[in-house]
C-alpha atoms as a PDB file:
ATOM      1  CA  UNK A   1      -9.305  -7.162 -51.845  1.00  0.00           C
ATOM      2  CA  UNK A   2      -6.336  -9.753 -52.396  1.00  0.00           C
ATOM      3  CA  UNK A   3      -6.058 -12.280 -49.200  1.00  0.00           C
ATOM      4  CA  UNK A   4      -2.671 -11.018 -48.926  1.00  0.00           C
ATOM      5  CA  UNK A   5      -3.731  -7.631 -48.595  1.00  0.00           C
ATOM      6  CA  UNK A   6      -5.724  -8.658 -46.162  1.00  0.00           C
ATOM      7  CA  UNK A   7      -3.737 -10.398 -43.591  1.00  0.00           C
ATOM      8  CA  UNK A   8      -1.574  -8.043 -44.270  1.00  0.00           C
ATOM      9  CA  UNK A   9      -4.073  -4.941 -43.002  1.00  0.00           C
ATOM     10  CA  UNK A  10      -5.221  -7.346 -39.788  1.00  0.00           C
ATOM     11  CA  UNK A  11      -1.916  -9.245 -38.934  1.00  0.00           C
ATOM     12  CA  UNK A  12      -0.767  -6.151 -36.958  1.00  0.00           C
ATOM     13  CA  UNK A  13      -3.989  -5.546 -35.141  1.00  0.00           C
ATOM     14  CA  UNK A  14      -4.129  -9.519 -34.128  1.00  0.00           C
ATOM     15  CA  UNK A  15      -0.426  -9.464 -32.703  1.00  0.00           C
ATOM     16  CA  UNK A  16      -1.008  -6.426 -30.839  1.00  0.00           C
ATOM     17  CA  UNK A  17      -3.835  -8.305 -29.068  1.00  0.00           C
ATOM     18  CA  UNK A  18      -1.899 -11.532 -28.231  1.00  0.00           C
ATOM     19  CA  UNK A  19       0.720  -9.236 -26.763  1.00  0.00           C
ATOM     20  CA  UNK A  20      -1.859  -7.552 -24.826  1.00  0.00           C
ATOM     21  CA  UNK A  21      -3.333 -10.962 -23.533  1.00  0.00           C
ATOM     22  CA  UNK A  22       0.374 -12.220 -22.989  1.00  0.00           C
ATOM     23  CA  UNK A  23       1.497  -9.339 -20.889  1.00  0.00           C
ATOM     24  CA  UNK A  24      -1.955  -9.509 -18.791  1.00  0.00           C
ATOM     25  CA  UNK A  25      -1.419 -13.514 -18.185  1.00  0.00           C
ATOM     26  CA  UNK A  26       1.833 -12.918 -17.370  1.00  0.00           C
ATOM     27  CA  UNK A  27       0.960 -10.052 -14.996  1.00  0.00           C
ATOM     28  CA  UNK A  28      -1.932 -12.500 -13.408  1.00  0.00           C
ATOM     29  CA  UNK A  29       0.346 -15.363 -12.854  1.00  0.00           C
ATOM     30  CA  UNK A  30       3.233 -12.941 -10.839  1.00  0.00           C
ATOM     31  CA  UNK A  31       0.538 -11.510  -8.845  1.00  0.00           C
ATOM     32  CA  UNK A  32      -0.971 -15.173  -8.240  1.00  0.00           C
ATOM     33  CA  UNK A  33       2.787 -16.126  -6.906  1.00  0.00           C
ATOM     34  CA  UNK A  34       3.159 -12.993  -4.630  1.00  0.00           C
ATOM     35  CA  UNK A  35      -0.230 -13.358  -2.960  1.00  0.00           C
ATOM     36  CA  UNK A  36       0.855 -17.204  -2.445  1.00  0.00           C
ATOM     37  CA  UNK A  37       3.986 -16.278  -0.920  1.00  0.00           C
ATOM     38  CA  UNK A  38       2.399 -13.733   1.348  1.00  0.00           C
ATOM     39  CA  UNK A  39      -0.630 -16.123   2.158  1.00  0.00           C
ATOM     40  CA  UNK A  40       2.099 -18.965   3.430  1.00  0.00           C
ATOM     41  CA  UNK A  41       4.419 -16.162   5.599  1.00  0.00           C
ATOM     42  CA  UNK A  42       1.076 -14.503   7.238  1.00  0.00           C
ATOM     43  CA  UNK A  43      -0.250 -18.559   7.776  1.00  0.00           C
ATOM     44  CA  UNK A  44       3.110 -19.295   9.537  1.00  0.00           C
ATOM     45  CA  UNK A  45       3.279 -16.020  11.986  1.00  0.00           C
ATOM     46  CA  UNK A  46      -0.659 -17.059  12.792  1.00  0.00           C
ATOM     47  CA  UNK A  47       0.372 -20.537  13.652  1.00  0.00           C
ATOM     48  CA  UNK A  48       3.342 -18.742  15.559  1.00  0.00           C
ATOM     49  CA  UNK A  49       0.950 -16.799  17.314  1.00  0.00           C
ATOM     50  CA  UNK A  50      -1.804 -19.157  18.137  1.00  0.00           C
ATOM     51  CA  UNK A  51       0.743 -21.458  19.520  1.00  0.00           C
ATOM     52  CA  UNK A  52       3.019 -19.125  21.420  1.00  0.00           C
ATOM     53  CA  UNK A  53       1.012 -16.223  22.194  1.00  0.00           C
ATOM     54  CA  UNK A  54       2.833 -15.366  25.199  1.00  0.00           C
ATOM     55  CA  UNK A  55       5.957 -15.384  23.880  1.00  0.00           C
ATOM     56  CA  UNK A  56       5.177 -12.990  20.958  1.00  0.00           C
ATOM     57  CA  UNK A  57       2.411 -10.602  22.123  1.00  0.00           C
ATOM     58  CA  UNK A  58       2.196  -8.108  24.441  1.00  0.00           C
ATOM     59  CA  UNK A  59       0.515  -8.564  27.947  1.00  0.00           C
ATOM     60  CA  UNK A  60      -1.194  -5.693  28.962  1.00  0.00           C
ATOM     61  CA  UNK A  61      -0.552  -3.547  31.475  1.00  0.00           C
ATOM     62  CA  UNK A  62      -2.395  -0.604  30.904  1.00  0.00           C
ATOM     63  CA  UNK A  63       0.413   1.928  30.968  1.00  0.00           C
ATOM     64  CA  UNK A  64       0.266   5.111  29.114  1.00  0.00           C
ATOM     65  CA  UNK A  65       3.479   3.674  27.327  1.00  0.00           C
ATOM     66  CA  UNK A  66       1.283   0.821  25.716  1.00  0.00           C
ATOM     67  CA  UNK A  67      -1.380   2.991  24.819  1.00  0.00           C
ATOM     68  CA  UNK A  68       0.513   5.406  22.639  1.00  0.00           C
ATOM     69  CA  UNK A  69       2.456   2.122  21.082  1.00  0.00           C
ATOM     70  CA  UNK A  70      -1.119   0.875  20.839  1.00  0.00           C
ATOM     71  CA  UNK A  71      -2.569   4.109  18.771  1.00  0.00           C
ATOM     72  CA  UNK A  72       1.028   4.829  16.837  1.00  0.00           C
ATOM     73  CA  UNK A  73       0.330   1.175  15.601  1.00  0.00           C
ATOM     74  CA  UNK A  74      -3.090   1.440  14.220  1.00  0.00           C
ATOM     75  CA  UNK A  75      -2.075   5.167  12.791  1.00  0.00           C
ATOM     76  CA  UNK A  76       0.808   3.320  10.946  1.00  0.00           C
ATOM     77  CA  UNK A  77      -1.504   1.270   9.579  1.00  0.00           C
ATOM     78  CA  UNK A  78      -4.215   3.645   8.313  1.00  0.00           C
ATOM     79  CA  UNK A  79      -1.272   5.507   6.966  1.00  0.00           C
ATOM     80  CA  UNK A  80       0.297   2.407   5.092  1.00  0.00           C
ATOM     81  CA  UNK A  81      -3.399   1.652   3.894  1.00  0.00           C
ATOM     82  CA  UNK A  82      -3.416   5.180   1.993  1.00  0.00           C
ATOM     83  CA  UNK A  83      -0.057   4.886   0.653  1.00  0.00           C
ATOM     84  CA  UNK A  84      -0.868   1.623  -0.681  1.00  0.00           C
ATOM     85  CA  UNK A  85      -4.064   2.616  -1.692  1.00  0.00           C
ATOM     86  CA  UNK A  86      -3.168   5.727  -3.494  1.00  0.00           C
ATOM     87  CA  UNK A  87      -0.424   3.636  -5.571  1.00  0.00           C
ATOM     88  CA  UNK A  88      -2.544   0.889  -6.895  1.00  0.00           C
ATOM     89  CA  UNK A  89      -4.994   3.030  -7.717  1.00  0.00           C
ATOM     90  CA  UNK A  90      -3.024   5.933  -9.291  1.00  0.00           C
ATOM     91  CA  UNK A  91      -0.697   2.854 -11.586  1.00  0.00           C
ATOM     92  CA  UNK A  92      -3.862   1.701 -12.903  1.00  0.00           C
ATOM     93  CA  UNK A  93      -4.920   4.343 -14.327  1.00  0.00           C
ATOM     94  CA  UNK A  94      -1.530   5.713 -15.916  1.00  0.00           C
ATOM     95  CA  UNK A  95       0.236   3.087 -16.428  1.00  0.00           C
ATOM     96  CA  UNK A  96      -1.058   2.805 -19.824  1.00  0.00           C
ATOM     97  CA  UNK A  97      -0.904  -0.909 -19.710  1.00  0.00           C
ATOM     98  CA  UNK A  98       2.743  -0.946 -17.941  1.00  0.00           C
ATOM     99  CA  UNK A  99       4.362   0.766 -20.995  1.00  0.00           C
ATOM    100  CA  UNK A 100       4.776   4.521 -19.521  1.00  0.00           C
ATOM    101  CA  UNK A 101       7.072   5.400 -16.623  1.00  0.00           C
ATOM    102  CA  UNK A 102       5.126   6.510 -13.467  1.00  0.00           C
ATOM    103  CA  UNK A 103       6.460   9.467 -12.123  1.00  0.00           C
ATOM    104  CA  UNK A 104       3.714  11.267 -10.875  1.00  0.00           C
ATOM    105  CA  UNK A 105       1.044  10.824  -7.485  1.00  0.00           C
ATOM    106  CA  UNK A 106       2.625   8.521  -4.894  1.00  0.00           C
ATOM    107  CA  UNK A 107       6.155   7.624  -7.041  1.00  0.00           C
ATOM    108  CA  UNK A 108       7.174  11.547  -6.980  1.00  0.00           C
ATOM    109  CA  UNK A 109       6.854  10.968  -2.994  1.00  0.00           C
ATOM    110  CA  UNK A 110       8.946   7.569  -3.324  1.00  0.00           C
ATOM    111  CA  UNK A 111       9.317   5.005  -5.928  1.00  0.00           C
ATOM    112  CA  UNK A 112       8.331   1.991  -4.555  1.00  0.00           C
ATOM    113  CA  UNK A 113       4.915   3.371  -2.823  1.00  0.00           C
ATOM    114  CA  UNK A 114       3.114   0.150  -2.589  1.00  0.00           C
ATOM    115  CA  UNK A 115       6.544  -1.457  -0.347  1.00  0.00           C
ATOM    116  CA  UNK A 116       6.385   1.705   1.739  1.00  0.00           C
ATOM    117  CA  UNK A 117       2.730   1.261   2.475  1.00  0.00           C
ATOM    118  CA  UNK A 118       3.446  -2.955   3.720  1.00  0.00           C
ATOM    119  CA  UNK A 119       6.009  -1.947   5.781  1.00  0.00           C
ATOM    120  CA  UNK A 120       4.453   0.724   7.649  1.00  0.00           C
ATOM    121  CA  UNK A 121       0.788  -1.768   7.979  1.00  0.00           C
ATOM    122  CA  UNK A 122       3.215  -4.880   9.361  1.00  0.00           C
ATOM    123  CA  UNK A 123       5.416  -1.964  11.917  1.00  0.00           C
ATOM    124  CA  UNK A 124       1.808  -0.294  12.816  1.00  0.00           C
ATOM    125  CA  UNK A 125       0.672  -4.395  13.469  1.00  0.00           C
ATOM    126  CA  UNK A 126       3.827  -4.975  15.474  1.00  0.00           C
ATOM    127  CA  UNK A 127       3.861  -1.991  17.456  1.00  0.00           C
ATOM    128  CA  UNK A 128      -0.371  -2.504  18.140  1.00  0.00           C
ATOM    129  CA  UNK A 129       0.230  -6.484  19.705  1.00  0.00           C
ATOM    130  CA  UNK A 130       3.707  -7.238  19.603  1.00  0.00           C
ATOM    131  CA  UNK A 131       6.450  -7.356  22.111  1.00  0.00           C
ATOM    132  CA  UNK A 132       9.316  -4.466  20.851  1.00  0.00           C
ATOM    133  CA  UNK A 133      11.752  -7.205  20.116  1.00  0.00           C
ATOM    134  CA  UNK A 134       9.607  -8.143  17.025  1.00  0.00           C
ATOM    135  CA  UNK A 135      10.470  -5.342  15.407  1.00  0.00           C
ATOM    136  CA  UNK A 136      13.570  -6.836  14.387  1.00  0.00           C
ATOM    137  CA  UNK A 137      12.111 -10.098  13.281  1.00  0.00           C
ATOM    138  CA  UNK A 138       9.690  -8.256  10.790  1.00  0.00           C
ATOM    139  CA  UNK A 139      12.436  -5.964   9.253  1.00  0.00           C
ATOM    140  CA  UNK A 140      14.427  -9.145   8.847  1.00  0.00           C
ATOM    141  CA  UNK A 141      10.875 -10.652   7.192  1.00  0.00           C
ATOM    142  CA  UNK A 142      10.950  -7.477   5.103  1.00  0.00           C
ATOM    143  CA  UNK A 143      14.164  -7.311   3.701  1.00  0.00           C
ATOM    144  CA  UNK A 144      14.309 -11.073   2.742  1.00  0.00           C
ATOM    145  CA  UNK A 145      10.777 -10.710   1.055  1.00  0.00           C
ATOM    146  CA  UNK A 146      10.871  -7.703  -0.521  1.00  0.00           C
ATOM    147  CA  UNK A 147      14.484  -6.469  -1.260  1.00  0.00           C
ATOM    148  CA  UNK A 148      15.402  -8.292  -3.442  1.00  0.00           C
ATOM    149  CA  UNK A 149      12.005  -8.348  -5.585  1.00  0.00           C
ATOM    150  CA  UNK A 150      12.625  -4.114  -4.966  1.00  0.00           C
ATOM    151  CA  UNK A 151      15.544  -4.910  -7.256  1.00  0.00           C
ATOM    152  CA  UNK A 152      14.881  -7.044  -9.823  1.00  0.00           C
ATOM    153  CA  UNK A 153      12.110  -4.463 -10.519  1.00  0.00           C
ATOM    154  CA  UNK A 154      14.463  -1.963 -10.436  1.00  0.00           C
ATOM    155  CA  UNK A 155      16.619  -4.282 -13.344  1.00  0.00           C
ATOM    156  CA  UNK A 156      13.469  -4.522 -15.652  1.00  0.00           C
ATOM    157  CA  UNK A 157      12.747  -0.932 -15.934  1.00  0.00           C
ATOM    158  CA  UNK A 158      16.161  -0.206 -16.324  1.00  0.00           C
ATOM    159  CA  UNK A 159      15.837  -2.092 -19.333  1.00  0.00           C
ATOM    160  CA  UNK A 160      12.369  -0.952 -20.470  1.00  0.00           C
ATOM    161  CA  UNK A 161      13.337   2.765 -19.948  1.00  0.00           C
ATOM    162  CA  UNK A 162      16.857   3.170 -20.409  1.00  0.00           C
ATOM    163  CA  UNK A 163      16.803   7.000 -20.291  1.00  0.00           C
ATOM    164  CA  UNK A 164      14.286   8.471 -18.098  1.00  0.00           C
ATOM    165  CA  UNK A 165      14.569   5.264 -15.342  1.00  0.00           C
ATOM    166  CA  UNK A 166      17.640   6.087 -14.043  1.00  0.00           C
ATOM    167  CA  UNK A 167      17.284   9.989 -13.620  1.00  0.00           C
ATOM    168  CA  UNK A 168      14.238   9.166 -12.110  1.00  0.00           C
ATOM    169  CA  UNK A 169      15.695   7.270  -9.462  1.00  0.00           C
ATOM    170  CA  UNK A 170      18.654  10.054  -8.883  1.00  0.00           C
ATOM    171  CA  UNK A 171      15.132  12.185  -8.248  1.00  0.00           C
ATOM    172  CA  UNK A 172      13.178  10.133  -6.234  1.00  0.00           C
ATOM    173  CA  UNK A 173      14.164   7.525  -3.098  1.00  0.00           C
ATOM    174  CA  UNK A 174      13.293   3.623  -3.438  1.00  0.00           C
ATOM    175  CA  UNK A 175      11.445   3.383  -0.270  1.00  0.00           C
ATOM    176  CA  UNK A 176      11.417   5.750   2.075  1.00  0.00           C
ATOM    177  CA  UNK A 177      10.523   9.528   1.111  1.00  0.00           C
ATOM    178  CA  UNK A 178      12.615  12.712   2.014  1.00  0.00           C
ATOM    179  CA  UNK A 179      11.405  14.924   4.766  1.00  0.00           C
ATOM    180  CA  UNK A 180      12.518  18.035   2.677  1.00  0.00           C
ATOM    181  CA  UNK A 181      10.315  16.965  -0.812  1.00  0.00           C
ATOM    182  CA  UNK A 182       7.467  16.230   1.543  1.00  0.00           C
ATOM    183  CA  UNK A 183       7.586  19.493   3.110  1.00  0.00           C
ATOM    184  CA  UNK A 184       7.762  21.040  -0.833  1.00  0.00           C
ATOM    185  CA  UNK A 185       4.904  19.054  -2.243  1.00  0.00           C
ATOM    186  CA  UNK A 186       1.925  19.228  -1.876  1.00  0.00           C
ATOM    187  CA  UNK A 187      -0.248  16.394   0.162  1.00  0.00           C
ATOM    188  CA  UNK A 188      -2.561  15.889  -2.907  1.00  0.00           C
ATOM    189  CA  UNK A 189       0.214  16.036  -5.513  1.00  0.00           C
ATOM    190  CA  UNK A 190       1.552  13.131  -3.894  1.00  0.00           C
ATOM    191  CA  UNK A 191      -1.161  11.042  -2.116  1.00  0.00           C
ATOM    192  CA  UNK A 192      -4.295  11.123  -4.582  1.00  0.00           C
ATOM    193  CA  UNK A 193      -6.995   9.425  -3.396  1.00  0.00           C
ATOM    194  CA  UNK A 194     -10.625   8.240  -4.976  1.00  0.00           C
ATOM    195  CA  UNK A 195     -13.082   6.784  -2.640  1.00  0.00           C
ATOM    196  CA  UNK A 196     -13.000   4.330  -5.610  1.00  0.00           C
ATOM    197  CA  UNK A 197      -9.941   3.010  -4.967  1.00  0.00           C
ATOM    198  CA  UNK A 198     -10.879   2.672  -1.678  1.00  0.00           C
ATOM    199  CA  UNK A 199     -13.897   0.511  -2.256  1.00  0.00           C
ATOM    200  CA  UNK A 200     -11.821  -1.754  -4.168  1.00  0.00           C
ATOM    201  CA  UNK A 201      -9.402  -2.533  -1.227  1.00  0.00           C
ATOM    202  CA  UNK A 202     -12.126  -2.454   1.266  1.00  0.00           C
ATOM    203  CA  UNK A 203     -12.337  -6.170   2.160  1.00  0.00           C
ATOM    204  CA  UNK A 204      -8.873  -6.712   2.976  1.00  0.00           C
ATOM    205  CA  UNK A 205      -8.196  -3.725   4.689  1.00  0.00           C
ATOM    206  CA  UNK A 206     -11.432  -4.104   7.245  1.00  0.00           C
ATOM    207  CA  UNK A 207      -9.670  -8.010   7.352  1.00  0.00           C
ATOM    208  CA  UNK A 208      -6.749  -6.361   9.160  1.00  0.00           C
ATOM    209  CA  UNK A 209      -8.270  -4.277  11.051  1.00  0.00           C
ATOM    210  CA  UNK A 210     -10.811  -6.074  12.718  1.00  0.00           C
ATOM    211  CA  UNK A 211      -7.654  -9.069  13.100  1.00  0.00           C
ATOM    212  CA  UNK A 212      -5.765  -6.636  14.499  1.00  0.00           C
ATOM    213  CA  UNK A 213      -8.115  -5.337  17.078  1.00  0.00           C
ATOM    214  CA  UNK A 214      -9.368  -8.588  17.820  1.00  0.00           C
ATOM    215  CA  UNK A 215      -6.118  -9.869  19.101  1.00  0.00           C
ATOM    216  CA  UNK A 216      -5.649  -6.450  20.623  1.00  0.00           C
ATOM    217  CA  UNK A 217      -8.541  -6.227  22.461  1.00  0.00           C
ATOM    218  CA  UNK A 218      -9.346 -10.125  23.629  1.00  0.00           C
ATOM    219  CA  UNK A 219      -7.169 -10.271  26.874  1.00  0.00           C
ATOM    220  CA  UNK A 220      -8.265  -6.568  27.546  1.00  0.00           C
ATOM    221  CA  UNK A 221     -11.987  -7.577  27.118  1.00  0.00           C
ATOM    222  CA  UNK A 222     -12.066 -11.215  29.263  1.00  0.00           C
ATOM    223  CA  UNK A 223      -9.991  -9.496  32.345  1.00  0.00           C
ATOM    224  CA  UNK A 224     -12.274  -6.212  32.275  1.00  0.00           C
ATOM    225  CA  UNK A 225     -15.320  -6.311  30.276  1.00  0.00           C
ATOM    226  CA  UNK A 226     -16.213  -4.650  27.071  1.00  0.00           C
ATOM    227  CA  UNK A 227     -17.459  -1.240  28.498  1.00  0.00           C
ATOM    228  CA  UNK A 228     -13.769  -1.069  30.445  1.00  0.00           C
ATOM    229  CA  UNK A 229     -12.132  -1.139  27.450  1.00  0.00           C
ATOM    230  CA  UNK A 230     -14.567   1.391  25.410  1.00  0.00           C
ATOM    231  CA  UNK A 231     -13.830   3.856  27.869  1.00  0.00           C
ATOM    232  CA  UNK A 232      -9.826   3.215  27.611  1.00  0.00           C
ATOM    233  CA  UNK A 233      -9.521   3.029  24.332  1.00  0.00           C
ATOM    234  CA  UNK A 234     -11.368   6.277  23.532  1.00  0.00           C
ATOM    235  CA  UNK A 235      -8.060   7.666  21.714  1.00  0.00           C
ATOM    236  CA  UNK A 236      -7.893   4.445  19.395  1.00  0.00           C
ATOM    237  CA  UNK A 237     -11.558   4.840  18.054  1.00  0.00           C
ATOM    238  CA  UNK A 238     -10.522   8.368  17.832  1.00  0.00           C
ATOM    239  CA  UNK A 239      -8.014   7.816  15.563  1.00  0.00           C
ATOM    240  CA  UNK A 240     -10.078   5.683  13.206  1.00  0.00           C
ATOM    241  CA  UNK A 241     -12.714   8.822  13.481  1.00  0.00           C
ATOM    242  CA  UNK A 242     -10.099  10.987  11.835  1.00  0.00           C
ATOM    243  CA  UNK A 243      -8.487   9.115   9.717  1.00  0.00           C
ATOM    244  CA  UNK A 244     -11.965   8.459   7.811  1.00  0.00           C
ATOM    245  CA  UNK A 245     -12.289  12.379   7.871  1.00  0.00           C
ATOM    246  CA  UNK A 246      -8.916  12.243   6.499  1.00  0.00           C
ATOM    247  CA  UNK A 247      -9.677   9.636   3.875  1.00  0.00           C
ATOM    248  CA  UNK A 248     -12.617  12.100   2.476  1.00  0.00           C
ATOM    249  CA  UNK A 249     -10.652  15.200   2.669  1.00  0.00           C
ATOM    250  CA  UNK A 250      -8.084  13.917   0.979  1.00  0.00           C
ATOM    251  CA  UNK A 251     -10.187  12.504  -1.974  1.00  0.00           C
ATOM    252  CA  UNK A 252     -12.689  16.126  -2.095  1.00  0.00           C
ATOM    253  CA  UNK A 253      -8.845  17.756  -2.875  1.00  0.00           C
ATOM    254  CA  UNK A 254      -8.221  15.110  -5.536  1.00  0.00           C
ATOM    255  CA  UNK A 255     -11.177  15.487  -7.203  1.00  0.00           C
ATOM    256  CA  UNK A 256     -11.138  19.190  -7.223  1.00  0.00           C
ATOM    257  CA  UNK A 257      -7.452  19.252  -8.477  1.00  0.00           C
ATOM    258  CA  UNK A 258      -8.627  16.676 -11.228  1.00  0.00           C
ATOM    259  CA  UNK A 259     -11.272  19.006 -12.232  1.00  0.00           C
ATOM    260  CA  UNK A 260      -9.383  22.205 -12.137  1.00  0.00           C
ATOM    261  CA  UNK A 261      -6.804  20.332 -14.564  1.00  0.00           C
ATOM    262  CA  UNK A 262      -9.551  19.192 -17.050  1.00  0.00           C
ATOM    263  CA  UNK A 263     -10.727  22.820 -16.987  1.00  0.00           C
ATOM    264  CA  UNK A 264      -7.151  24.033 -18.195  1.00  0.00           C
ATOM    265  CA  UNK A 265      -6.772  21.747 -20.778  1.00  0.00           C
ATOM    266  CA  UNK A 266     -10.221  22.362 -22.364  1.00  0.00           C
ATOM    267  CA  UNK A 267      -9.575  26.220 -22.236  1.00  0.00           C
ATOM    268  CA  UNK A 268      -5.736  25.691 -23.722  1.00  0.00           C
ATOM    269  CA  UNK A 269      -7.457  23.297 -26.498  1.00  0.00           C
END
């Protein structure tokens, strides 16, 4: 074999691979930017907070009002934690190194499911410890954050899939899904879940948690004692009961619909 010949049978092979590595630096580096970007607006709303608690968080008054705002927040964030969960988890694994269009899981329900699941963890966080005003300072926080990345997303895949993007998107909302296609769909068609996933998103989402109940709970615990608040806040360690009963549910129906699909395939082949 000529040299020629040679470089001529590998060349291909090696470019492939310095794409490969390119696209995967280039993916490391954006994700190294958000996470900095998100690390310096969560660092200024906990100096915010530290400094002018009483201006920001709610004092408690131990009204049924604050205890359904108190377990509405802490569902919203379970909830955001599965949406975001389910779309990592299902764009890793068929995203075929970000060259195919994801229409399936989670992006048939919206198409931005990872946004959907921030926004309803930072409304679940303002709605567990905030004063109702802050609402409108964290859709503000939203919009300016993640709008306008929403759309220069949108511009790239425009680009990479000038077909099938935009009928997609005359499918399927941006953010927030459609009562009606919910209703259609089924929960497991659209919210996959693998207790894998889960384990890999463990650490951060226990973080939140346990921040959020901290600054929850302190007040609530120094005025009236730790059993006091056990016994009032029965509904809020109920909801974390069934949302891990939920969470395995949910992933028992994924796996069986992943098995039941392997089993047609191998029977059509």
């Amino acid at each position: 074999m000529s040299r020629g010949e040679g470089a001529h049978i590998f060349a291909p092979s090696a470019r492939c691979d310095l794409f490969k590595v390119e696209r995967v630096f280039r993916k490391e580096s954006k994700l190294k930017k958000r996470l900095k970007i998100n690390g310096i607006i969560m660092a200024c709303a906990a100096l915010v907070i530290v400094f002018s608690p009483k201006i920001f968080l709610r004092v408690y008054s131990g009204s049924m009002q604050e205890e359904i705002l108190e377990v509405l927040g802490f569902a919203l964030i379970l909830l955001g934690q599965v949406i975001r969960v389910s779309a990592r988890g299902y764009k890793a694994e068929h995203s075929q190194d970000s060259q195919a269009l994801i229409q399936g899981g989670p992006y048939q329900m919206v198409r931005n499911p990872m946004y959907l699941g921030i926004f309803l963890i930072g409304l679940g966080v303002v709605l567990a410890i905030f004063k109702w005003w802050a609402i409108v300072i964290f859709i503000a926080v939203f919009i300016i954050r993640y709008i306008l990345l929403i759309y220069k997303e949108e511009n790239k895949l425009r680009r990479m899939f000038p077909q099938s993007y935009p009928e997609y998107c005359r499918k399927v909302p941006r953010i927030f899904p459609s009562l009606p296609s919910l209703v259609r769909l089924d929960i497991v068609d659209y919210l996959p879940i693998k207790i894998a996933w889960f384990k890999k998103e463990i650490g951060s989402i226990l973080t939140l948690l346990l921040l959020t109940l901290l600054v929850e709970s302190w007040e609530d615990i120094a005025r009236e004692g730790f059993r006091v608040y056990l016994q009032q806040s029965v509904w809020l360690f109920l909801t974390f009961v069934l949302f891990i009963i939920f969470v395995i549910l949910l992933s028992q129906c994924t796996y069986k619909k992943n098995e039941s699909k392997t089993d047609k395939s191998q029977d059509n082949f």
